[in-house]
N, C-alpha and C. Protein backbone atom coordinates (compact mmCIF):
# COMPACT_ATOMS: atom_id res chain seq x y z
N UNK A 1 -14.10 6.41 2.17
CA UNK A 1 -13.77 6.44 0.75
C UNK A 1 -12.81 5.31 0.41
N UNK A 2 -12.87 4.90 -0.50
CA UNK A 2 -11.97 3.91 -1.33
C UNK A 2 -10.61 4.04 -1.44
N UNK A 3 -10.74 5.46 -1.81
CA UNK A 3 -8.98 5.66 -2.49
C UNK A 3 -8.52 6.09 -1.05
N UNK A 4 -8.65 6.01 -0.28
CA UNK A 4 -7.42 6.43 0.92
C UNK A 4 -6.78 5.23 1.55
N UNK A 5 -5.16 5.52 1.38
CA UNK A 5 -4.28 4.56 1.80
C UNK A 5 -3.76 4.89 3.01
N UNK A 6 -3.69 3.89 4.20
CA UNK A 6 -3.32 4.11 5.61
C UNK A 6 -1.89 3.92 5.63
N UNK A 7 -0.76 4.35 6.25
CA UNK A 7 0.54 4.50 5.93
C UNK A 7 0.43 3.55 7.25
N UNK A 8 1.67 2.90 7.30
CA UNK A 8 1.74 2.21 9.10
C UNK A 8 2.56 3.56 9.71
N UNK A 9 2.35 3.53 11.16
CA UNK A 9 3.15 4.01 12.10
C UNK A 9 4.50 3.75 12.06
N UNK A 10 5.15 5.01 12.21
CA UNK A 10 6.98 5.16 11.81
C UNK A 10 7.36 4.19 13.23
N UNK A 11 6.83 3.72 14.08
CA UNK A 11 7.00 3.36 15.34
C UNK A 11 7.29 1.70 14.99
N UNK A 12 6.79 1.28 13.97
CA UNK A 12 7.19 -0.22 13.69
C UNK A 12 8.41 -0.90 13.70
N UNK A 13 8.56 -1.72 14.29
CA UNK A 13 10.18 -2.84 13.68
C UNK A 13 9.97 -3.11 12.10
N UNK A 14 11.31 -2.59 11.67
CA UNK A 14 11.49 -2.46 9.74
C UNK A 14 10.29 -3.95 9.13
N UNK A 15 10.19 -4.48 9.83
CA UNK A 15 9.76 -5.68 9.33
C UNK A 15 8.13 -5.79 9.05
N UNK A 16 7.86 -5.51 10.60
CA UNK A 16 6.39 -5.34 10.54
C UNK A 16 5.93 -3.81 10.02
N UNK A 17 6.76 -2.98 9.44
CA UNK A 17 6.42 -2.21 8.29
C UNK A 17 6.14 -2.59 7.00
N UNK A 18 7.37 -3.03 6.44
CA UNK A 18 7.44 -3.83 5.10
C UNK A 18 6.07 -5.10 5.20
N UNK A 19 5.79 -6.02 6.07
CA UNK A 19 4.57 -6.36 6.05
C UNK A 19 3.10 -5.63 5.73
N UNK A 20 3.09 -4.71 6.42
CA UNK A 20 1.85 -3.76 6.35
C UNK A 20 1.83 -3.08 5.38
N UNK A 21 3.09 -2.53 4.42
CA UNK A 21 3.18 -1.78 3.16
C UNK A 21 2.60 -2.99 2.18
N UNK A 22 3.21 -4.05 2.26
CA UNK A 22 2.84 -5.19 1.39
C UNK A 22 1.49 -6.23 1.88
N UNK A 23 0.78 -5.76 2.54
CA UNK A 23 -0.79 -6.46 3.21
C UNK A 23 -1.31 -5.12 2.44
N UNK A 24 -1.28 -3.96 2.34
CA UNK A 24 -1.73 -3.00 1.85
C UNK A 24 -2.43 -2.82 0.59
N UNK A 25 -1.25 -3.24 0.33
CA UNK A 25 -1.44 -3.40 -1.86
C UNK A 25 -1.85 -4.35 -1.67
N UNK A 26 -1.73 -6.02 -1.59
CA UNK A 26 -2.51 -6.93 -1.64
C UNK A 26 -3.82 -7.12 -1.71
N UNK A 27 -4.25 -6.50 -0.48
CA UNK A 27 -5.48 -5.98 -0.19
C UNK A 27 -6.20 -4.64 -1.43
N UNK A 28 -5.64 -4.09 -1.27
CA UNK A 28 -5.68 -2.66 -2.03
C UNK A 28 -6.38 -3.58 -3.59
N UNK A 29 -5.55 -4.23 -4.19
CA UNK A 29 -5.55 -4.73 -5.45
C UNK A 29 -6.73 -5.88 -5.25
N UNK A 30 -6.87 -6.66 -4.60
CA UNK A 30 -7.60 -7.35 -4.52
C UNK A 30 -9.45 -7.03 -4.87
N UNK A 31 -9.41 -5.73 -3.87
CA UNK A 31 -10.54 -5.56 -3.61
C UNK A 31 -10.78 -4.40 -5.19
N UNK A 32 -10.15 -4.09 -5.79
CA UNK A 32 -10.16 -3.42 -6.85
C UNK A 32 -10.17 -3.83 -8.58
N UNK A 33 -9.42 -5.40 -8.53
CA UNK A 33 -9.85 -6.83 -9.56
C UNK A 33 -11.40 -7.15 -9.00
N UNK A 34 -11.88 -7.06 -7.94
CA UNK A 34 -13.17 -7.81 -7.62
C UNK A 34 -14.43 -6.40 -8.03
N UNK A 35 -13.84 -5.73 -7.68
CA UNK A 35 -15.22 -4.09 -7.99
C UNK A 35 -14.78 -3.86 -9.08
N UNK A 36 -14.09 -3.62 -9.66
CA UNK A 36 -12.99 -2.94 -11.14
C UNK A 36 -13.58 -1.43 -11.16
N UNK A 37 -13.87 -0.63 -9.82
CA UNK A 37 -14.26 0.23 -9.46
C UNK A 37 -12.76 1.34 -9.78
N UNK A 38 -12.78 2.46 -10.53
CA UNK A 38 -11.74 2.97 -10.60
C UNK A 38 -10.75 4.00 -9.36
N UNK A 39 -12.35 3.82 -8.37
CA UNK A 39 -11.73 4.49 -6.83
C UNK A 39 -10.64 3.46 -6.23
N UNK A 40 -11.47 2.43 -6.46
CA UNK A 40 -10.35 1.15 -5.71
C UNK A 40 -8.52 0.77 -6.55
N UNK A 41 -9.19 1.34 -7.82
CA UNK A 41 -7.61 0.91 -8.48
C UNK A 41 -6.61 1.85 -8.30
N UNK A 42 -7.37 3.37 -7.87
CA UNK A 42 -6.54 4.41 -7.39
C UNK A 42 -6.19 4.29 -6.38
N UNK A 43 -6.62 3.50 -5.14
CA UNK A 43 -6.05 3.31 -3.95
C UNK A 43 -5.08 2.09 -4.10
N UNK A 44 -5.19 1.08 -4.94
CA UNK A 44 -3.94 -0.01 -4.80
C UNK A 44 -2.90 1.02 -5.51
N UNK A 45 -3.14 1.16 -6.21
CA UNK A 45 -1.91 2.17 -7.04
C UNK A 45 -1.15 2.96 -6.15
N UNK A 46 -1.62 3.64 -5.31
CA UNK A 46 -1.05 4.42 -4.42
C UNK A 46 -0.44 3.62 -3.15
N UNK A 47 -1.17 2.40 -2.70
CA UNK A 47 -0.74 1.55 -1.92
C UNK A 47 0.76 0.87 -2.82
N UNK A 48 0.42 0.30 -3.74
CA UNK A 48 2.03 0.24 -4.73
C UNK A 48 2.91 1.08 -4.26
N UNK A 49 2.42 2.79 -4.71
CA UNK A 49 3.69 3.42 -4.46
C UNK A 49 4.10 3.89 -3.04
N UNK A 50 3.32 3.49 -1.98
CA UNK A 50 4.17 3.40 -0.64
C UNK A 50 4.90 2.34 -0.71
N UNK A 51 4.59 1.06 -1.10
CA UNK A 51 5.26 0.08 -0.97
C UNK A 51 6.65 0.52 -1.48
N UNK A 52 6.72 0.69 -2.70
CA UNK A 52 8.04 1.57 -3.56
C UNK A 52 8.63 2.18 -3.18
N UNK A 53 7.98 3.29 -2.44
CA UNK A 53 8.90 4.35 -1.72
C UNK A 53 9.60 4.18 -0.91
N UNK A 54 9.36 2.72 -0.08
CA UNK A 54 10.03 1.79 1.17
C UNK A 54 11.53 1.68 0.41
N UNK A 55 11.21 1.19 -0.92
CA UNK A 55 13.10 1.09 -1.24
C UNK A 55 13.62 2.34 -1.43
N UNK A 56 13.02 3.36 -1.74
CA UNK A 56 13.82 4.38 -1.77
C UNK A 56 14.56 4.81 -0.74
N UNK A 57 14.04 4.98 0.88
CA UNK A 57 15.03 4.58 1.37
C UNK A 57 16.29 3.55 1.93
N UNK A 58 15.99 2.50 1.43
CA UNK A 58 17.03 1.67 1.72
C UNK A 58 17.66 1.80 0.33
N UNK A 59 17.39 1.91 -0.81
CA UNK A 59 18.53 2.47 -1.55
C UNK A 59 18.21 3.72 -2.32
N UNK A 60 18.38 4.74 -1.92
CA UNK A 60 18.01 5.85 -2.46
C UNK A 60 18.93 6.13 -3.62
C-alpha cells in the first residue's frame, strides 16, 4: 500500500535517523506530486509528521 510510512530503527546514530526521517518525506512527496494519487499524499503527510515529531523530542 501507498500510505504506509516505515519509521527507522531506534538503533540508529541521531544522524542517520534524521537522514532517513528526511529521505522519507522527500521520497514520500515526490512520488505523490508525480501520481497526485491521494494514497500517496497521505503517506508524505505522515512521513512529514515523523519528521516533526523528531523535534519534539529534542525540544519538547
Amino acid at each position: 500500500m501507498s500510505d504506509i510510512v516505515t519509521f527507522p530503527r531506534p538503533t540508529l546514530p541521531p544522524e542517520d535517523h534524521e537522514r532517513e526521517l528526511w529521505s522519507n518525506f522527500v521520497l514520500a512527496k515526490k512520488k505523490a506530486e508525480v501520481t497526485c494519487d491521494i494514497r500517496d499524499g497521505i503517506a508524505a503527510g505522515k512521513a512529514w509528521a515523523a519528521w516533526l515529531d523528531m523535534f519534539r523530542t529534542i525540544c519538547p
